[in-house]
Structure formats: C-alpha cells, structure tokens
Protein backbone atom coordinates (compact mmCIF):
# COMPACT_ATOMS: atom_id res chain seq x y z
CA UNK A 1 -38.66 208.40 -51.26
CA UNK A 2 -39.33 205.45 -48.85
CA UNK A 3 -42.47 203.47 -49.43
CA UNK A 4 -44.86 203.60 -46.28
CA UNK A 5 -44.82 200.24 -46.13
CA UNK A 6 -41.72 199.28 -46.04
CA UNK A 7 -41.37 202.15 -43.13
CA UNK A 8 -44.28 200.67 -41.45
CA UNK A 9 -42.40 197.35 -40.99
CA UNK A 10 -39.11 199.20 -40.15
CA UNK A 11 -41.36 200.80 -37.28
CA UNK A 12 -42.91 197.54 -36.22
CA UNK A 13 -39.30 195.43 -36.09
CA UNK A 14 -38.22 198.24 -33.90
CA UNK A 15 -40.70 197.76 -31.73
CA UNK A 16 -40.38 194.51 -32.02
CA UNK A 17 -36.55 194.43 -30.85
CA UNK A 18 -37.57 197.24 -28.22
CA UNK A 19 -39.80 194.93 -26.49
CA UNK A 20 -37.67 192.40 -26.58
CA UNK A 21 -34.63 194.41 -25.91
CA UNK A 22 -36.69 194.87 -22.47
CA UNK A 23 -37.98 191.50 -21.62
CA UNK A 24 -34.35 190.55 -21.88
CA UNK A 25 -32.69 193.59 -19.52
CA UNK A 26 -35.26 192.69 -17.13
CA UNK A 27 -34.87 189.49 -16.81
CA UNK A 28 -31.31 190.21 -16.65
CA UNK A 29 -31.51 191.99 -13.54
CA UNK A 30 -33.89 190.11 -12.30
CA UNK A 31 -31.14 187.23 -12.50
CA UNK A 32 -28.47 189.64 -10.98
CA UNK A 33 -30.12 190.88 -8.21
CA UNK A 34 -30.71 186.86 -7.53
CA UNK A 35 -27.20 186.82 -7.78
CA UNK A 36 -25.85 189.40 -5.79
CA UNK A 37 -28.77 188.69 -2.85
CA UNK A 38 -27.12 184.87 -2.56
CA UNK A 39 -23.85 186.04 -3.33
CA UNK A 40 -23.85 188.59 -0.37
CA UNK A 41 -25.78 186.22 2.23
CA UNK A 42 -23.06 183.64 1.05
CA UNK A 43 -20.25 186.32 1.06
CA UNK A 44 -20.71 187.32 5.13
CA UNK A 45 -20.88 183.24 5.76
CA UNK A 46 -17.73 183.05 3.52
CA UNK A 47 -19.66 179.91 1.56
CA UNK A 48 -18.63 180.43 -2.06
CA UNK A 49 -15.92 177.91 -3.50
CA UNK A 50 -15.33 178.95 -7.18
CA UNK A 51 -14.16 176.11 -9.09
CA UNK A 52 -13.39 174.96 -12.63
CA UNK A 53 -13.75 171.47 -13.87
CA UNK A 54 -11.56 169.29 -16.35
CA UNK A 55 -10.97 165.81 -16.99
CA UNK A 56 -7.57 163.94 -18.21
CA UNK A 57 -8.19 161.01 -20.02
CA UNK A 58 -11.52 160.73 -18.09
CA UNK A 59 -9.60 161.66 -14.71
CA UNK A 60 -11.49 164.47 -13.14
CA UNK A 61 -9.43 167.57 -12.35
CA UNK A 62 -11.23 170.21 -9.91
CA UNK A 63 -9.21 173.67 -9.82
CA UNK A 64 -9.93 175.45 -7.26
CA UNK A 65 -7.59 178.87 -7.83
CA UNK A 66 -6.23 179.59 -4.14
CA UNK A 67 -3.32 182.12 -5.50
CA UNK A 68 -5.03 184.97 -3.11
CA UNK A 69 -4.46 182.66 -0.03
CA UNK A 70 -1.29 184.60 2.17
CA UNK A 71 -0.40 181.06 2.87
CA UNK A 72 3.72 181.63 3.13
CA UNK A 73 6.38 178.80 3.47
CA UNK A 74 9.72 178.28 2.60
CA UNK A 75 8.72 175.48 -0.40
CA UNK A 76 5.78 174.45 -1.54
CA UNK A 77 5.93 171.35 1.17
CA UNK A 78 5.60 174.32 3.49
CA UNK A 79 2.93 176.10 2.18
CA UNK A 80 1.13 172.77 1.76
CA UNK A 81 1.13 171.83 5.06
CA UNK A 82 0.17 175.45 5.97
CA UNK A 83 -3.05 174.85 3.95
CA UNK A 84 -3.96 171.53 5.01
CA UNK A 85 -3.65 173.08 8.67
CA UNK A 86 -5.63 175.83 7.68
CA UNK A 87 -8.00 175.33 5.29
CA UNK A 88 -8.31 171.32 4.34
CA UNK A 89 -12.18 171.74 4.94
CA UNK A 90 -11.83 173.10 0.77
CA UNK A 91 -10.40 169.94 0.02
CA UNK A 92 -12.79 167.99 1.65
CA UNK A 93 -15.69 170.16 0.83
CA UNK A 94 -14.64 170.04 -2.34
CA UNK A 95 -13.68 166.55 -3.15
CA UNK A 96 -15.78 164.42 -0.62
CA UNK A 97 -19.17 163.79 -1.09
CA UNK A 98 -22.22 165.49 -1.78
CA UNK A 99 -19.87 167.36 -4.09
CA UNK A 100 -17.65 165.37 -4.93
CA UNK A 101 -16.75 161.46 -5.06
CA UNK A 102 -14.99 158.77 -4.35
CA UNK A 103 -12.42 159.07 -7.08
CA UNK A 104 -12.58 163.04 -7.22
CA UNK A 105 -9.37 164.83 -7.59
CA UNK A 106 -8.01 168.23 -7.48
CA UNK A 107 -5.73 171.14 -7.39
CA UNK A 108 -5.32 173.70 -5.34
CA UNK A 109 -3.17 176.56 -7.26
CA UNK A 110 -1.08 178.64 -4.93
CA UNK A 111 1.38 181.39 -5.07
CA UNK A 112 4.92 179.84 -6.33
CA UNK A 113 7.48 179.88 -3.33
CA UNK A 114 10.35 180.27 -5.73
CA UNK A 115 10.84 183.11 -8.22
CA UNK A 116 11.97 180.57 -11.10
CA UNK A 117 8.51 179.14 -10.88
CA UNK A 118 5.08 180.63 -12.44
CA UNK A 119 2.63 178.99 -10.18
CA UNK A 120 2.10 176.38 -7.86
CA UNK A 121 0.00 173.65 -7.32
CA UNK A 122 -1.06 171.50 -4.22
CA UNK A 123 -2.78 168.83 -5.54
CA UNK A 124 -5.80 166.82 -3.61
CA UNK A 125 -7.72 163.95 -3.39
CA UNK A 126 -11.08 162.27 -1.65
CA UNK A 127 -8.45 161.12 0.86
CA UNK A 128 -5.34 163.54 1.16
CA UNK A 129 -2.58 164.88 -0.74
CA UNK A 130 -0.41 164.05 -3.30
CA UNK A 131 3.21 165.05 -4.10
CA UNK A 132 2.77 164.82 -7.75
CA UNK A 133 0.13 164.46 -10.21
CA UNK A 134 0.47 163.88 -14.20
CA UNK A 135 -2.63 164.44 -15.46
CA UNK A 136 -3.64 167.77 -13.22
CA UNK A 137 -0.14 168.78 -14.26
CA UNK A 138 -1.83 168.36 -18.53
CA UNK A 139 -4.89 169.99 -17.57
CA UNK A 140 -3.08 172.25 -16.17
CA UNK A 141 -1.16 173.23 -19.16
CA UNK A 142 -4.27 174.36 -20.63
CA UNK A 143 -5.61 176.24 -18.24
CA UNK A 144 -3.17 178.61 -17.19
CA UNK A 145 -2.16 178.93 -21.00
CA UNK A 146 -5.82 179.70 -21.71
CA UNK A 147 -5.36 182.53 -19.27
CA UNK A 148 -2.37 184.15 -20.60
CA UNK A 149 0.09 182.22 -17.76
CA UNK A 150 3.46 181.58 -19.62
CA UNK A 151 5.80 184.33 -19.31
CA UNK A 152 7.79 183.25 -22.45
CA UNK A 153 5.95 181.18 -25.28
CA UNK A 154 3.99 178.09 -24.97
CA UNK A 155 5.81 177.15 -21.86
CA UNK A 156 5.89 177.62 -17.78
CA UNK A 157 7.17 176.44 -14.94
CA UNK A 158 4.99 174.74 -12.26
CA UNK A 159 6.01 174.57 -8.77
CA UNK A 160 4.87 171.17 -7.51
CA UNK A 161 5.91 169.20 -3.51
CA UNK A 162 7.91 167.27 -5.32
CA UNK A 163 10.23 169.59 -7.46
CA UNK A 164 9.76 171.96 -10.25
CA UNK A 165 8.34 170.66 -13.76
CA UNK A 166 8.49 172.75 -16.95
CA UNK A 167 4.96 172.27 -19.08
CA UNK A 168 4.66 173.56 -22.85
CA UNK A 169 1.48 173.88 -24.91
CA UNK A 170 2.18 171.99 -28.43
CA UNK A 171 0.81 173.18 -31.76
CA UNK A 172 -0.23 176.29 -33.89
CA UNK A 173 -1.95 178.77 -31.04
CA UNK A 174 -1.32 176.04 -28.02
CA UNK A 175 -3.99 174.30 -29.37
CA UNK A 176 -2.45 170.73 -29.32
CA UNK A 177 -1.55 168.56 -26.27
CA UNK A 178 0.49 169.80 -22.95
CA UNK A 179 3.67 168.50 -22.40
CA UNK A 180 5.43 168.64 -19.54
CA UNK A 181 8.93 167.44 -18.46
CA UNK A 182 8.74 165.22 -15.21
CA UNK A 183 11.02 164.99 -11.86
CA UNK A 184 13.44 162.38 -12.71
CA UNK A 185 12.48 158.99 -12.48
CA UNK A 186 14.14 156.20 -10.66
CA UNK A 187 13.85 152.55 -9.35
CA UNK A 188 14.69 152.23 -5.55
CA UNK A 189 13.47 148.48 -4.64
CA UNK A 190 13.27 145.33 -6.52
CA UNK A 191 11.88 141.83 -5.52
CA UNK A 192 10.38 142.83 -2.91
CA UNK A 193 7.28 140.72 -1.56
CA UNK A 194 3.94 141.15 -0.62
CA UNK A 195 0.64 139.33 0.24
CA UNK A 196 -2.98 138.94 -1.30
CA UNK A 197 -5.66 136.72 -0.70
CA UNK A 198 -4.59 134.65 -4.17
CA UNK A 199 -1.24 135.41 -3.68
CA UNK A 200 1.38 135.13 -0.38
CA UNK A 201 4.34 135.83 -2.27
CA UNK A 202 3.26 138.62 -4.72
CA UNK A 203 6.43 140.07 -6.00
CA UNK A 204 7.33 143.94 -6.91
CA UNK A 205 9.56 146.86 -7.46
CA UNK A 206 8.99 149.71 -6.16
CA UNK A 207 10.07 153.13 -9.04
CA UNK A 208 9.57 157.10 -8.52
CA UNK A 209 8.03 159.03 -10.69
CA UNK A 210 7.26 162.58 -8.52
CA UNK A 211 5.45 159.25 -6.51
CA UNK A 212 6.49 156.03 -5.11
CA UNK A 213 5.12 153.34 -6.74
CA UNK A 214 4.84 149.51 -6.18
CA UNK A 215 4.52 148.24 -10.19
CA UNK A 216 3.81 144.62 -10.25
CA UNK A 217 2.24 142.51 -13.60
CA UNK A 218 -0.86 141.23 -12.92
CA UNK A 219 -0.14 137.40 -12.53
CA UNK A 220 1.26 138.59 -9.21
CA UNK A 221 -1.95 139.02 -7.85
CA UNK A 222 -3.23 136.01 -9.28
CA UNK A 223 -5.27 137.61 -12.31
CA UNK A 224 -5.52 137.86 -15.81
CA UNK A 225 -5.10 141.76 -16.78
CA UNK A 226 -8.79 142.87 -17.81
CA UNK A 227 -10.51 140.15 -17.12
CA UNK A 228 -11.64 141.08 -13.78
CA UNK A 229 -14.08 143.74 -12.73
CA UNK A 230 -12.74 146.80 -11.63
CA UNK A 231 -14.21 146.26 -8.26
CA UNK A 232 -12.31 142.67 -8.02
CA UNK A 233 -9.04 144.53 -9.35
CA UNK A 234 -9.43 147.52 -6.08
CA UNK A 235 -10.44 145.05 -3.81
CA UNK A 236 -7.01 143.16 -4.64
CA UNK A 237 -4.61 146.55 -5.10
CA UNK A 238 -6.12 147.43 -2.01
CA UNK A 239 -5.00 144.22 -0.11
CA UNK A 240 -1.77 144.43 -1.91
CA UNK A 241 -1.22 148.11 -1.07
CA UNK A 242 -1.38 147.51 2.95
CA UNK A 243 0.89 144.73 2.65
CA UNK A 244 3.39 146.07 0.50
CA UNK A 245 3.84 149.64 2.83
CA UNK A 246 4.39 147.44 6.10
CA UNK A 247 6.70 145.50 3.83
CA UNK A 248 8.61 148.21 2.50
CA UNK A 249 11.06 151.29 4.09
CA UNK A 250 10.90 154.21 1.95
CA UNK A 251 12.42 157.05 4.96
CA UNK A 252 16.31 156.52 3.54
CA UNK A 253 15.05 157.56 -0.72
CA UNK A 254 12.77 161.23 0.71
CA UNK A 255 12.02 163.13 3.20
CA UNK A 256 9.12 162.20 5.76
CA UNK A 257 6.64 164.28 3.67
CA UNK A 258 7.21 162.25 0.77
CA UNK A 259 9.00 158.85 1.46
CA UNK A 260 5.49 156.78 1.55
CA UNK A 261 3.98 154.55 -0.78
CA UNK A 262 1.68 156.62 -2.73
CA UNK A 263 -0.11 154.09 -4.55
CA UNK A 264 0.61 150.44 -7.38
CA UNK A 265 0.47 149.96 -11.08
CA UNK A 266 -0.35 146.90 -12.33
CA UNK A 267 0.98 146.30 -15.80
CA UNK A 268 0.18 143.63 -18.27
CA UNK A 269 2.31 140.35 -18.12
CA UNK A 270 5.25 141.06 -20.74
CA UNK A 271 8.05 143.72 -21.21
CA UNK A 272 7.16 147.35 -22.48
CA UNK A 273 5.80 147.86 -26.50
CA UNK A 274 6.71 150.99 -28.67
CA UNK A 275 4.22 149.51 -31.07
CA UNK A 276 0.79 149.27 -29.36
CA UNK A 277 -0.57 151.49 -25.94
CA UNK A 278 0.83 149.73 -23.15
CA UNK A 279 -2.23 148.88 -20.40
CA UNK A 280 -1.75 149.36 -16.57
CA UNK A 281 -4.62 150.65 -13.82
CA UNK A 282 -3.50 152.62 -11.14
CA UNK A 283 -4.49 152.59 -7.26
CA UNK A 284 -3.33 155.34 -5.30
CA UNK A 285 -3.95 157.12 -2.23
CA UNK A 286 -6.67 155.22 0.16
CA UNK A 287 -8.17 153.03 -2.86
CA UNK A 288 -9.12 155.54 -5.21
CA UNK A 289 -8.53 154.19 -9.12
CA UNK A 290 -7.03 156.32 -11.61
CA UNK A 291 -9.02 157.12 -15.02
CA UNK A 292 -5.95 158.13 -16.59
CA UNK A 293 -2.39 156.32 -17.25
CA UNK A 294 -0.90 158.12 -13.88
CA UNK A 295 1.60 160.51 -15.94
CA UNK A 296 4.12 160.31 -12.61
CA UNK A 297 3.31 156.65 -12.95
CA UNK A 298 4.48 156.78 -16.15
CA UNK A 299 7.56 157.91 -15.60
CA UNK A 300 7.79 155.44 -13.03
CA UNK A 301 7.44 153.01 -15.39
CA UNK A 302 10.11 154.50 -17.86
CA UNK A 303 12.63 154.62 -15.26
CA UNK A 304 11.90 150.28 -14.44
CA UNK A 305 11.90 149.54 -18.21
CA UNK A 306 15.23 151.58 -18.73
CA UNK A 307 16.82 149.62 -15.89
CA UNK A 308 15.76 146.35 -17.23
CA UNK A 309 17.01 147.19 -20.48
CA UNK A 310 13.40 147.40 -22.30
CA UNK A 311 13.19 151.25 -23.18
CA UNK A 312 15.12 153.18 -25.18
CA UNK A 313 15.57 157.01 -24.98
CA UNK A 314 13.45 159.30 -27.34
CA UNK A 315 10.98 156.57 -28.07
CA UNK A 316 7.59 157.48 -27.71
CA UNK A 317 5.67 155.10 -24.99
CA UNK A 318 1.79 154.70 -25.04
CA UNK A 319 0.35 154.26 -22.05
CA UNK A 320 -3.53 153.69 -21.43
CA UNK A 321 -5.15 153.40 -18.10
CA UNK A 322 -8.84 152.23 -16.74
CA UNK A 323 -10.70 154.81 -19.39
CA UNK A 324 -8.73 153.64 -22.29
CA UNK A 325 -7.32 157.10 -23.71
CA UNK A 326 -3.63 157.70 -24.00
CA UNK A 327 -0.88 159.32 -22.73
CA UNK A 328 2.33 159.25 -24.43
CA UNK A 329 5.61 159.59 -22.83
CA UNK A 330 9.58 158.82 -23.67
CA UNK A 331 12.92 159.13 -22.16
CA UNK A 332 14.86 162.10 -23.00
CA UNK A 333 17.92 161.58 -20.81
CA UNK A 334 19.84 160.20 -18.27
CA UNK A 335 22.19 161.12 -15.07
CA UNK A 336 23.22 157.79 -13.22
CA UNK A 337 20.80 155.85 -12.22
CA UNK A 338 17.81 158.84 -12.57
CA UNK A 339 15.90 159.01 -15.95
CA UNK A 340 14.35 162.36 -17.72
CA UNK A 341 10.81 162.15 -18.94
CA UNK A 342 8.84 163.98 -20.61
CA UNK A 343 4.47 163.02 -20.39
CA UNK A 344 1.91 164.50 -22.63
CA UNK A 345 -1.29 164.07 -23.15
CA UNK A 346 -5.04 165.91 -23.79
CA UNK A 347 -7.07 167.72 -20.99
CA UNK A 348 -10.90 169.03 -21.60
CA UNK A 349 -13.28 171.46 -19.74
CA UNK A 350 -16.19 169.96 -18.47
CA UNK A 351 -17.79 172.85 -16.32
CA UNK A 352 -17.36 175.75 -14.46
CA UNK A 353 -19.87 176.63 -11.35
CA UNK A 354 -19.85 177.86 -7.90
CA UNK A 355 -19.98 175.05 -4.91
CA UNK A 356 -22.55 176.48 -1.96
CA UNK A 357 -21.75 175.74 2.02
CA UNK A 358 -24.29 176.39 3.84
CA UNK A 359 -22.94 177.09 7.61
CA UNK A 360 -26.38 174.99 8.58
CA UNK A 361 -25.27 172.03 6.21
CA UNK A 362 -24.66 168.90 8.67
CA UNK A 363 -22.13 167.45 5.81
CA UNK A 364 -21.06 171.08 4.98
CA UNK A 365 -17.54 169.83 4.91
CA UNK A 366 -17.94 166.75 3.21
CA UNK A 367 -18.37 162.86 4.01
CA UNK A 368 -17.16 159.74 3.23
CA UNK A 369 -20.19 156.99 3.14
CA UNK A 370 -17.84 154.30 4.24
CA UNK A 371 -17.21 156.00 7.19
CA UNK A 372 -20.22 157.35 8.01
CA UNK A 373 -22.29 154.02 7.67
CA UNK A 374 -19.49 152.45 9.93
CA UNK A 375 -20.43 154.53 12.43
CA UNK A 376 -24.46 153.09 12.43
C-alpha cells in the first residue's frame, strides 16, 4: 500500500515538472515565433547568410555552404568566376567588415564540376579569391566528415581552382587530424630581386604550392625573424610584395586565372630542420597575414628545400606560422622537377550563427575602413 505521503510528494513533483514543463514550451514558442517572424521578413528580402565558423591554427575559416547555388561551369575556375560575377556581395558581406575583418577568410562550398570529386570549394578572402588554401582545405576535412561527406572511409576528394586534392580524417572514428595530399609542388624562379625600404636588392625564389609564392629569409628584408612587430613585418611584405609582382612574369608557369603572385613567406635565416617547427609568416592576397603555416605554402616550401637538396622524402616537416601552432607536412614523391606533399594539421569549431542584411544597411555589403576613410 503506498504511504500518503510519499504520494503526496509524487503529486507535488508532478506538478512541479508540469509547471515547468509549461514555462519551458512557452517560452519555446515564444522564441520560435521570434524566429520565424524575422526569418520570414528576412526570407522575402533574401537577408539570411547561414554560416559556420572554424579556425586552423588560429586562421579563421568561415563556411558558407553554397552547394544549392545552380552556378554551372566547365571547372571549378568556371563556376568561380560565375559566382564572383554573381554573387561576390556574400563574400564581401561576409568577410569585410562589420562582419568580418581584415584578416577574415572563407569558403564558399559548391557543387563539384567533375564526377571524381565530392565537393568543391571556392575559397575567399577580405580582398578576393584564392586558388588554393591549406588550412580551409583541414577544416574542411572535418566538416564534411562530421556530416557524413566521404563516400568511401575517412577520405574525399575536394575539387579546388587549382586541381583536385584527396583529404583523409586520421584516427579511431576520424577523430585525429585531416590530412590531405596537395597539388604538386614546384620551384619556377630563383634569384630573382626585389626592393624594400631597408633593402634594394632583396633577393627570392619564387615556388608553387596550389599558390605562387615569393619565399625569401628574413635578412632579405633587412630584419631579424621575430624581432619585429607584426605591423613592421606587413608593412615590409607589403612593400616587398608590389615590387616583387612588377619584377616577376608568372603568364608562361598558369593560366591567366592563376599565374599571379598570390602572396611571400618569409622563413628564418638557415636551411630547413626535421628536428624543431620550422618558423615562417605568411602575407598573401592585398596584405592580409596568415595565422596558420599556409599549408599550400608549405608545400611550397617542400618543393624549394627538395631542390636545394635540404629535404628528404617521407620526413615529417614542422611548420609554425604567426599563432605558433603546427602543421606538419613531408614529401611523399616525385615526377621531374614537381614534388608530392601531403599537409596535416588540426581544425576547431568556434561558432555557428546566422549573418543579418538588412536591405536598409548603408554597409550591407561590407567595407573596408582603409578605403572608406580615404575617401574623407
């Protein structure tokens, strides 16, 4: 027989949870109906821009999932230029400010153009495109393998404007690093010369990694690697950069969409270690700095240390770039003068929300405060 009491209490806790069963499906649709009335006012103003967030070795990574786009194109050069055509107020609105940053980069995933290939990715910046990226490439490795992507194992096959590139998920479940085997690598100028203000005859060589690259140590530019500030060391890439692309000829190595220098590494003074994470910061694109080791810059740097004599296949490289974490990378074959590479590293989630442009938003499409106080 149940004591009174005890069924008393019962009685009580269900009221209890009852009431607080109901508080909590109220404010539930309370918060849907909130929803739904900004997502249909945004919906007829087509304003939404659903986006995930990762970094790379503190590089950010926006993914912006475009795969329902009917953008077309023969490769995915094609379909790239179709979208910047088309719809390059995303990447703007997405990585410019107020929502994004100077340094903000991106993806844009797209249907693959070729049936070998799982997805594809277009892959954006605060100032442009990019033909290849290393550490969006990592990120995503987790991603679509968090979503079920890989048609056979822990691996896919990721359609990029420079080539294909075959990514795996290491360890038990996918759970370790991504991997993913590069573009082949190459060198295509040495000694070539550029100018700074501390240097007039800053010397380089310019190596592919999915990128063009000018790699230089840093007593070309008249510097002592990490003992300037970072501001010192863009303000001098920068300079470098301009006078190294009216230096250099890069139409005979690509075609126009890719034959341009996309950014420089500069190294530490010395040849490559296998014992200690080798330290290089990255400027690419229109003076942004990379967080990350540059995984196509990387393999950029692979291909110049295997032509010098200074790498040796299967070895596994550490690279580290302005944030300090890793990437590791290593030679896994050669065909003439091209090397194979394969990069790997860690990528992590850092958010997940819905970006708002509002059609009555002056900078609904993003600005640039450079450009904007030049203006004044």
């Amino acid at each position: 027989m149940r004591n009174p009491s005890t069924s008393a209490a019962h009685g009580r806790r269900r009221a209890v949870l009852s009431a607080s069963k109901i508080r909590k499906t109220k404010l539930l649709i309370a918060y849907w109906i909130q929803l739904m009335d900004v997502s249909n006012m945004l919906e007829d103003e087509k304003k939404l821009l659903e986006i995930v967030d990762m970094h790379t070795a503190g590089e950010p990574v926006r993914i912006i999932d475009a795969r329902h786009l009917d953008l077309g194109g023969r490769n995915l050069l094609a379909t790239r230029s179709r979208f910047q055509e088309r719809f390059d107020y995303i990447r703007r609105s997405a990585m410019m400010e107020p929502r994004g940053h100077a340094d903000m980069y991106g993806v844009i995933l797209v249907r693959p153009t070729s049936p070998n290939s799982d997805a594809g990715a277009i892959f954006i910046h605060n100032s442009g495109y990019s033909s290849m990226c290393g550490h969006v490439t990592i990120a995503l490795g987790r991603y679509l393998f968090d979503r079920g992507r890989p048609l056979s194992g822990n691996s896919f096959r990721l359609e990029c404007p420079c080539g294909d590139v075959v990514v795996r998920r290491e360890g038990a479940g996918g759970e370790g690093p991504s991997v993913f085997r590069n573009v082949p690598g190459r060198v295509v100028l040495e000694k070539m010369v550029a100018s700074t203000s501390r240097n007039s005859r800053a010397e380089f060589d310019v190596a592919y990694g999915g990128a063009y690259y000018a790699v230089l140590p840093a007593r070309e530019l008249g510097v002592r690697f990490g003992h300037e500030s970072l501001e010192t060391m863009r303000s001098l890439l920068t300079e470098f950069v301009a006078s190294a692309r009216a230096a250099i000829d890069l139409s005979r190595f690509d075609e126009p969409q890719l034959a341009h220098l996309y950014g420089a590494i500069l190294t530490e003074d010395g040849p490559l270690r296998s014992d200690a994470a080798n330290r290089h910061l990255c400027w690419f694109g229109e003076g942004q700095i990379d967080r990350s080791p540059t995984g196509s810059g990387v393999t950029a740097r692979l291909a110049l240390a295997m032509k010098r004599g200074q790498a040796a296949a299967q070895v596994l490289y550490s690279f580290a770039g302005a944030s300090g974490l890793e990437f590791g990378g290593r030679i896994i074959g050669q065909a003439g003068d091209e090397v194979l590479t394969e990069i790997e590293g860690l990528a992590y989630y850092t958010g997940r929300q819905t970006l708002v442009l509002e059609r009555d938003d002056p900078l609904v499409h993003g600005f640039r405060p450079s450009e904007s106080f030049a203006k004044f």
